[in-house]
Protein backbone atom coordinates (compact mmCIF):
# COMPACT_ATOMS: atom_id res chain seq x y z
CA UNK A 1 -3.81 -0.82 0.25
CA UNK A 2 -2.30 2.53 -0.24
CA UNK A 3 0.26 3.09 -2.96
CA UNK A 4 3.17 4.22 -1.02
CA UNK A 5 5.75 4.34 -3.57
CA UNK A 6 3.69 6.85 -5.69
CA UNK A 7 3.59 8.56 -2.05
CA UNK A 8 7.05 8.66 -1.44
CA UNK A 9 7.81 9.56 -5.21
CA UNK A 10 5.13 13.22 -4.55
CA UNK A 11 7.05 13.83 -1.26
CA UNK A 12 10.55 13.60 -3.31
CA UNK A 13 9.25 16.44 -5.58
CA UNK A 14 7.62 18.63 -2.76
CA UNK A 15 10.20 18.79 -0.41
CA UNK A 16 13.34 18.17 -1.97
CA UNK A 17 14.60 21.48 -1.88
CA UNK A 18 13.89 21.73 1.86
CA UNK A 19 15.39 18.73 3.50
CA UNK A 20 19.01 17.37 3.24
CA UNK A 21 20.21 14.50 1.11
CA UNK A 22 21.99 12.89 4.62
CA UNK A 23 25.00 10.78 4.64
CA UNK A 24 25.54 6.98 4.05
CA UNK A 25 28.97 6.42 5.45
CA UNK A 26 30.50 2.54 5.43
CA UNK A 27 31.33 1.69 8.94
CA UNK A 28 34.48 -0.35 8.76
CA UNK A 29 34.07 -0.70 12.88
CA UNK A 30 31.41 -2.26 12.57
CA UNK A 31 31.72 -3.88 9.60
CA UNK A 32 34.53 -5.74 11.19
CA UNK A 33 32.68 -6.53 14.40
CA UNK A 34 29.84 -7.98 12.46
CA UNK A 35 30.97 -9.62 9.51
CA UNK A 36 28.55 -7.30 7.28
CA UNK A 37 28.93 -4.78 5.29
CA UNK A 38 27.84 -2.04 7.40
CA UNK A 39 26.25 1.30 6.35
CA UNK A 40 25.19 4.05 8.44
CA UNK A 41 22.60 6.65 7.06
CA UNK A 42 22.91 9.69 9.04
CA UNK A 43 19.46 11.41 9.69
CA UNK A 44 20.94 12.77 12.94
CA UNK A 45 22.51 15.37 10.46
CA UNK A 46 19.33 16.37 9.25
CA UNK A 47 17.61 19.68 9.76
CA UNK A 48 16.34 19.87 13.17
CA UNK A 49 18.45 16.50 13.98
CA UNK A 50 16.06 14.12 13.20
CA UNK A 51 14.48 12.66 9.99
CA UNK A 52 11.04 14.09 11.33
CA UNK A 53 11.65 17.38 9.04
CA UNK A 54 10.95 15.02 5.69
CA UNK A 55 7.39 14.27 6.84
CA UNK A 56 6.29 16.97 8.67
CA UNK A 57 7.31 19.57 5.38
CA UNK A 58 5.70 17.01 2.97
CA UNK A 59 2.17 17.55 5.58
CA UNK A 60 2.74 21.16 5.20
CA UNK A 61 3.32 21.76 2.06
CA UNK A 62 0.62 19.64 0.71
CA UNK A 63 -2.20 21.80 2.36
CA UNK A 64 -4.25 24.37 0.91
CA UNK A 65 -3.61 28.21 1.62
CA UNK A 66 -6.76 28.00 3.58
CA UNK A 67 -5.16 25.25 5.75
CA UNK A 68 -2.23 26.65 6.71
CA UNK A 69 -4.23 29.98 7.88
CA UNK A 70 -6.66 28.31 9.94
CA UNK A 71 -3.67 26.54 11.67
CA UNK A 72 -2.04 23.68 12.81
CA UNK A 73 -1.74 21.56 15.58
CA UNK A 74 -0.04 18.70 16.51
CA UNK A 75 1.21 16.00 19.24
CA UNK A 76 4.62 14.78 20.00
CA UNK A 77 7.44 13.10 22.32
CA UNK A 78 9.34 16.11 20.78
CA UNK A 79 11.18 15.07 17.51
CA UNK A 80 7.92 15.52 15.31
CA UNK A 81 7.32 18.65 17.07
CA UNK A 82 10.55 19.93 16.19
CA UNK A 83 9.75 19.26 12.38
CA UNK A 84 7.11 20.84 12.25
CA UNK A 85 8.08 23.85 14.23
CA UNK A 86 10.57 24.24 11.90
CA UNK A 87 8.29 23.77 9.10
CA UNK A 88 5.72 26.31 10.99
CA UNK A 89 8.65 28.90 11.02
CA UNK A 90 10.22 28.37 7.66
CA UNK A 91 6.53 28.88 6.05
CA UNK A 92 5.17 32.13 8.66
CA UNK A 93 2.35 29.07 9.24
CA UNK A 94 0.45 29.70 12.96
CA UNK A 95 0.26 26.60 14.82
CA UNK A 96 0.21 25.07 18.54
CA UNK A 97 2.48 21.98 19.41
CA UNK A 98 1.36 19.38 22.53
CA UNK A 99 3.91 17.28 24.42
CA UNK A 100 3.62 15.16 27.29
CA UNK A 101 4.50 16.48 30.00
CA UNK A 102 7.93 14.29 31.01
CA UNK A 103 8.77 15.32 27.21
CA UNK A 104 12.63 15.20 26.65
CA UNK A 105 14.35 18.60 28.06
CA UNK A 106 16.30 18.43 24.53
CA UNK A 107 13.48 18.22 22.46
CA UNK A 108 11.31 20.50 24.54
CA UNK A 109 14.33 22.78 23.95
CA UNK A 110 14.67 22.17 19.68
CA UNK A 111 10.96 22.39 19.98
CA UNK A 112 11.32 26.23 21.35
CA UNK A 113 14.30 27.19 19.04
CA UNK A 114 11.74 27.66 16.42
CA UNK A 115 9.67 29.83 18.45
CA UNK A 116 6.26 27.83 18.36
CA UNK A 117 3.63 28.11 20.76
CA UNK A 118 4.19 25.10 22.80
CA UNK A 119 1.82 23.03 25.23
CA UNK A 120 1.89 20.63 27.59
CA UNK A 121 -0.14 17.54 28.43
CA UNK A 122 -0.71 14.12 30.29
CA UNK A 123 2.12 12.00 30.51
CA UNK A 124 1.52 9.13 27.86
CA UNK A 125 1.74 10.27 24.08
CA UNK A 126 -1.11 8.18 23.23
CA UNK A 127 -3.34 10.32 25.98
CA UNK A 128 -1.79 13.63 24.45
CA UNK A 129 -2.12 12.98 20.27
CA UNK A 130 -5.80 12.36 21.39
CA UNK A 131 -6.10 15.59 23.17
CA UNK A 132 -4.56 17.13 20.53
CA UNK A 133 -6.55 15.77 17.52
CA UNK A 134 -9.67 16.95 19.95
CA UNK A 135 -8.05 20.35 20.23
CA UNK A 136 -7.75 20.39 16.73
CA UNK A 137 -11.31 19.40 15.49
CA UNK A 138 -13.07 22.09 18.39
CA UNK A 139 -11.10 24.52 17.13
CA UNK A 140 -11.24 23.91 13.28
CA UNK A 141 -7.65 23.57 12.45
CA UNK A 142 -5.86 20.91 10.63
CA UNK A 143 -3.90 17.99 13.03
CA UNK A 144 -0.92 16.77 11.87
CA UNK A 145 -0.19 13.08 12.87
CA UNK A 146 3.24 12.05 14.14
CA UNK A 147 2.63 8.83 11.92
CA UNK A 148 -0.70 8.21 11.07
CA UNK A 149 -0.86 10.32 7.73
CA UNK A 150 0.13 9.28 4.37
CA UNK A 151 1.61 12.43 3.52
CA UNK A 152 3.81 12.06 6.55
CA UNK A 153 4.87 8.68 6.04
CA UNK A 154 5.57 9.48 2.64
CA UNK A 155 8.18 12.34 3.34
CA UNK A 156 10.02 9.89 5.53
CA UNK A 157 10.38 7.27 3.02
CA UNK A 158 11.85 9.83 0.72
CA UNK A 159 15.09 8.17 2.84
CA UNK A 160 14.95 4.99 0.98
CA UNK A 161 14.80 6.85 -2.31
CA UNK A 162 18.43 8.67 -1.46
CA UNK A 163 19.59 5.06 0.22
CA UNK A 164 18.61 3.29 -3.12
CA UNK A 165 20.73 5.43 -5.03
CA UNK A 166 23.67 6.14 -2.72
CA UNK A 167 24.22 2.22 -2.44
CA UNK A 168 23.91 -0.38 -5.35
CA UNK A 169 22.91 -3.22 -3.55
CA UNK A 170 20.58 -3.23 0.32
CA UNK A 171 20.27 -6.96 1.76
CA UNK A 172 18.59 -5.17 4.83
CA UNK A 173 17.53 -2.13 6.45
CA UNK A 174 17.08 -1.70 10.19
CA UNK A 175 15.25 1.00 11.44
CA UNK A 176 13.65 2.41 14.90
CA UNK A 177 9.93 1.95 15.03
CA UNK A 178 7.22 3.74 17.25
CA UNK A 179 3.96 4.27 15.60
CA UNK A 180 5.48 3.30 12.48
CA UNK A 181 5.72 6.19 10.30
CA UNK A 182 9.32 5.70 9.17
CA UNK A 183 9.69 2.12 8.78
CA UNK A 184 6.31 2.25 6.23
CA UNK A 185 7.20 4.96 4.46
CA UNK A 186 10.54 3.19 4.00
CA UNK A 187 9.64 -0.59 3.52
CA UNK A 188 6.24 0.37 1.18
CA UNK A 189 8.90 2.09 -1.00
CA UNK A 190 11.42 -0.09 -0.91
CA UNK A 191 9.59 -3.28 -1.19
CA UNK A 192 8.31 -1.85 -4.78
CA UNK A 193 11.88 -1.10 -6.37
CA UNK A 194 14.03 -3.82 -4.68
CA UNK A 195 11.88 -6.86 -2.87
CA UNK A 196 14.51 -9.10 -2.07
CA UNK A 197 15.56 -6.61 1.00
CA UNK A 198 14.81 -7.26 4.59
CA UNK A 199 13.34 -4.27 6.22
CA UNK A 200 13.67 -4.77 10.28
CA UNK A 201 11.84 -3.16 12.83
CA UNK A 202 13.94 -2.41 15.45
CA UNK A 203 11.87 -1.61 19.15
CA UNK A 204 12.78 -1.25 23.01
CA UNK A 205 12.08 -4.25 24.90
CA UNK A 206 9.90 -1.51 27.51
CA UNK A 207 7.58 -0.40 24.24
CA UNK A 208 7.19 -2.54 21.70
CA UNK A 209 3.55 -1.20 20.44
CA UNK A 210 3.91 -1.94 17.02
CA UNK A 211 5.46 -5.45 16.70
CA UNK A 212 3.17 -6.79 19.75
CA UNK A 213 -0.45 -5.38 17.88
CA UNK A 214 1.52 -7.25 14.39
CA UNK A 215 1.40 -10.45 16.43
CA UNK A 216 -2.03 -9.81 17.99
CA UNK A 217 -3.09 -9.20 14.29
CA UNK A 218 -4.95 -5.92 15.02
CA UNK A 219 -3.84 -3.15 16.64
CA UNK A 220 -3.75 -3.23 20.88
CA UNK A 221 -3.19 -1.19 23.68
CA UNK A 222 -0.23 -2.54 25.76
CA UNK A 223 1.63 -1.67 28.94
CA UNK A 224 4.88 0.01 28.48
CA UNK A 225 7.70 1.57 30.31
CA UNK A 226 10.04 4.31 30.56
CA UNK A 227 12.58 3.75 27.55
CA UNK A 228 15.78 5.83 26.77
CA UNK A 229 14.37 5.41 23.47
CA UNK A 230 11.67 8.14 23.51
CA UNK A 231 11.04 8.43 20.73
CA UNK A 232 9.31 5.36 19.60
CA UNK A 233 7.51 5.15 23.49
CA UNK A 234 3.73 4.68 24.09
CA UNK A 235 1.01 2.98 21.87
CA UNK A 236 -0.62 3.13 18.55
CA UNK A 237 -3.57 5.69 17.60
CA UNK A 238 -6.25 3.16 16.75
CA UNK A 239 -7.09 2.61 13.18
CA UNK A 240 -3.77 4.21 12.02
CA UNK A 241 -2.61 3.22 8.55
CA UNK A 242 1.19 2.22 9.19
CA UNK A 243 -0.30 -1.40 10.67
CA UNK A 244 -1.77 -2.30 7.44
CA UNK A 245 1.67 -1.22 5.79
CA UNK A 246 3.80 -2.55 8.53
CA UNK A 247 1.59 -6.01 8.40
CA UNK A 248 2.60 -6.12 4.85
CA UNK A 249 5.91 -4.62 4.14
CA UNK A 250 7.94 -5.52 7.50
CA UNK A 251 9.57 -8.76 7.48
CA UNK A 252 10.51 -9.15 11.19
CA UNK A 253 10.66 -7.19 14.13
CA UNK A 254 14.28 -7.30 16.56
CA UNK A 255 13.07 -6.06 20.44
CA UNK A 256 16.87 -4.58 22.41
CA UNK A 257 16.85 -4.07 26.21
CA UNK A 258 17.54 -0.97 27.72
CA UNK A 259 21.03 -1.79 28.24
CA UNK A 260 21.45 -2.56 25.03
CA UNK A 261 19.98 0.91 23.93
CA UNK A 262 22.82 2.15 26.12
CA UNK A 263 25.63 0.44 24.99
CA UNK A 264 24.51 0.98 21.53
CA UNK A 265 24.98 5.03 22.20
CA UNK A 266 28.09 4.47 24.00
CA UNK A 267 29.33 2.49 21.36
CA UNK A 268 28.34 5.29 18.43
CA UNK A 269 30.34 7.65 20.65
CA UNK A 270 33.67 5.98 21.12
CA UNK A 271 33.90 3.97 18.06
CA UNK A 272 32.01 6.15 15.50
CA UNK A 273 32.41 9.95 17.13
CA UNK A 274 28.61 9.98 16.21
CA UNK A 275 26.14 11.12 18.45
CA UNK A 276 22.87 9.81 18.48
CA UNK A 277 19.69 9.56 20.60
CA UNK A 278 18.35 6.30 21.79
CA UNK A 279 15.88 5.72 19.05
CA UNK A 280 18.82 5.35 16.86
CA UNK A 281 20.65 3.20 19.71
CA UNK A 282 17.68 0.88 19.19
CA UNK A 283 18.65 0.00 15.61
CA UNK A 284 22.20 -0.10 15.94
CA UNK A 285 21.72 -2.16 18.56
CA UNK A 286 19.05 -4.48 17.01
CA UNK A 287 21.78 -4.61 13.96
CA UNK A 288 24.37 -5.84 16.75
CA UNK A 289 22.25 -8.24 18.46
CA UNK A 290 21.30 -10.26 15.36
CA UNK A 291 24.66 -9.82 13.58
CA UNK A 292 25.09 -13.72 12.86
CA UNK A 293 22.27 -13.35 10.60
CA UNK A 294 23.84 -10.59 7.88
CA UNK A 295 27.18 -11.92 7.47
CA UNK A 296 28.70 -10.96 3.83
CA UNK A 297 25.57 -8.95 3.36
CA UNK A 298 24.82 -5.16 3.37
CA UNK A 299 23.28 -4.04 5.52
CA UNK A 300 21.60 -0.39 6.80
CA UNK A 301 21.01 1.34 10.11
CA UNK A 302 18.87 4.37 10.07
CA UNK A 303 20.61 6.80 12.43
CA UNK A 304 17.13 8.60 13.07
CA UNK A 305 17.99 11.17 15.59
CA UNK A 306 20.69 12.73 17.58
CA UNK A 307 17.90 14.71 19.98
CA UNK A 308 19.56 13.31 23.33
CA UNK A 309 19.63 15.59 26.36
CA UNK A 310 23.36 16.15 27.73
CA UNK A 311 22.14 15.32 31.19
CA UNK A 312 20.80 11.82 30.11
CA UNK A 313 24.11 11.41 27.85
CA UNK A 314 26.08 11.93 30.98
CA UNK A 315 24.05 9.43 33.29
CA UNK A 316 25.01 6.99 30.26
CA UNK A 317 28.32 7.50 30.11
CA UNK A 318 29.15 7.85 34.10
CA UNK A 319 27.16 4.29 34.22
């Protein structure tokens, strides 16, 4: 089993002086609705609006000279290919960035403020990491995994070493869960340093990848649908390490419905004046659905992103 606190702990010195220490803000709202003790850590503020940027600079930075020349490449729904554009740019790095083609006009958008050379293919983000990777290995440069990479994962749990200091005590954590990167770099370092708190996986009813392969016991392919939570959409690269750290770390997994995902963002709108994308909806909203369970405790939602595209904001707000 990898040692992801010793991961997390190399990412906090690399990249440190790149990323933002982001906000963890008491929600009285929702502490009142809830009957917890409800903290909101705010990786929607991060750079390039989305915790992405802590994994994607940890990858980057932990290459050799050679590496970074040759170039990168790598595949994404659009939040990881923001990070690492904005990696790509802040380091004069050359590199090529793949998204599906029905990619998020927002993120296709942040994904272009950074000027990278941008691609598009297939319509399922499991069909385009693979063409990427392949891209990548004809053309001998270095991929860079949305999740399955340990230096990735470990830049995004550098989140639960700000959370452990910015709040004394964490009965939970819930956070938004595609192919896993966060919530293991998270959990694997939290588990070592405080193991009495839940970690929840929070998924869209349409997508659940992750928590259906954790019942299955091994990782499977499954059918899934359009989500509003993009970001965590499509299934798991085979063999990828976050199972193994997911199958240990994560102690349950809370699927929302798509109406929930939009009443979640509504919600974060009028009773927060937060924006945030649906992948963050899912948590919030995984945190509201199971609230009976966390009364009197404290408890965390991961705000991942706040990559939402005006046009889909305004279909969820007219509705």
């Amino acid at each position: 089993m990898f040692n992801v606190k010793e991961e997390v702990l190399s990412a906090e010195n690399r990249i440190r002086n790149y990323i933002r220490e982001t906000p963890l803000d008491c929600s009285i709202v929702l502490s009142q609705l809830t009957g917890a003790q409800v903290y909101l850590k705010h990786e929607n503020m991060q750079y390039t609006n989305s915790f992405k940027v802590r994994g994607a600079l940890n990858k980057l930075l932990s290459l050799t000279a050679e590496q970074r020349a040759n170039g990168i490449v790598t595949a994404s729904s659009g939040n990881h290919g923001a990070a690492v554009a904005y990696g790509l740019h802040q380091f004069n790095i050359p590199g090529i960035i793949f998204v599906p083609e029905n990619a998020s006009s927002a993120k296709v958008k942040n994904i272009r403020n950074y000027g990278a050379q941008l691609e598009f293919y297939a319509t399922d983000c499991m069909q385009t990491e693979i063409y990427a990777r392949e891209y990548a290995n004809t053309h001998h440069k270095t991929y860079i995994s949305p999740y399955n990479d340990l230096q990735v994962l470990g830049g995004q749990g550098t989140i639960a070493i700000e959370l452990m200091k910015q709040l004394e005590k964490v009965d939970v954590i819930f956070v938004p869960v595609g192919g896993g990167g966060l919530i293991s770099g998270i959990a694997g370092y939290v588990k070592a340093v405080s193991p009495t708190t839940k970690i929840i996986g929070c998924l869209p009813e349409t997508s659940p990848a992750l928590s259906a392969s954790i019942a299955a016991g091994k990782i499977i392919e499954i059918e899934t649908l359009p989500t509003l939570s993009d970001a965590t959409a499509g299934n798991m690269e085979l063999g990828s390490i976050t199972f193994e750290i997911s199958q240990k770390y994560v102690d349950d997994y809370v699927l929302v419905s798509e109406e929930e995902i939009k009443n979640a963002i509504v919600f974060s709108l009028k009773a927060q004046h937060c924006l945030i994308e649906g992948a963050a909806a899912v948590a919030l909203a995984a945190l509201l659905k199971t609230s009976s369970r966390w009364t009197g405790k404290n408890a965390v939602v991961i705000l991942s992103g706040s990559n939402i595209s005006f046009d889909t904001l305004k279909k969820i707000i007219c509705e």
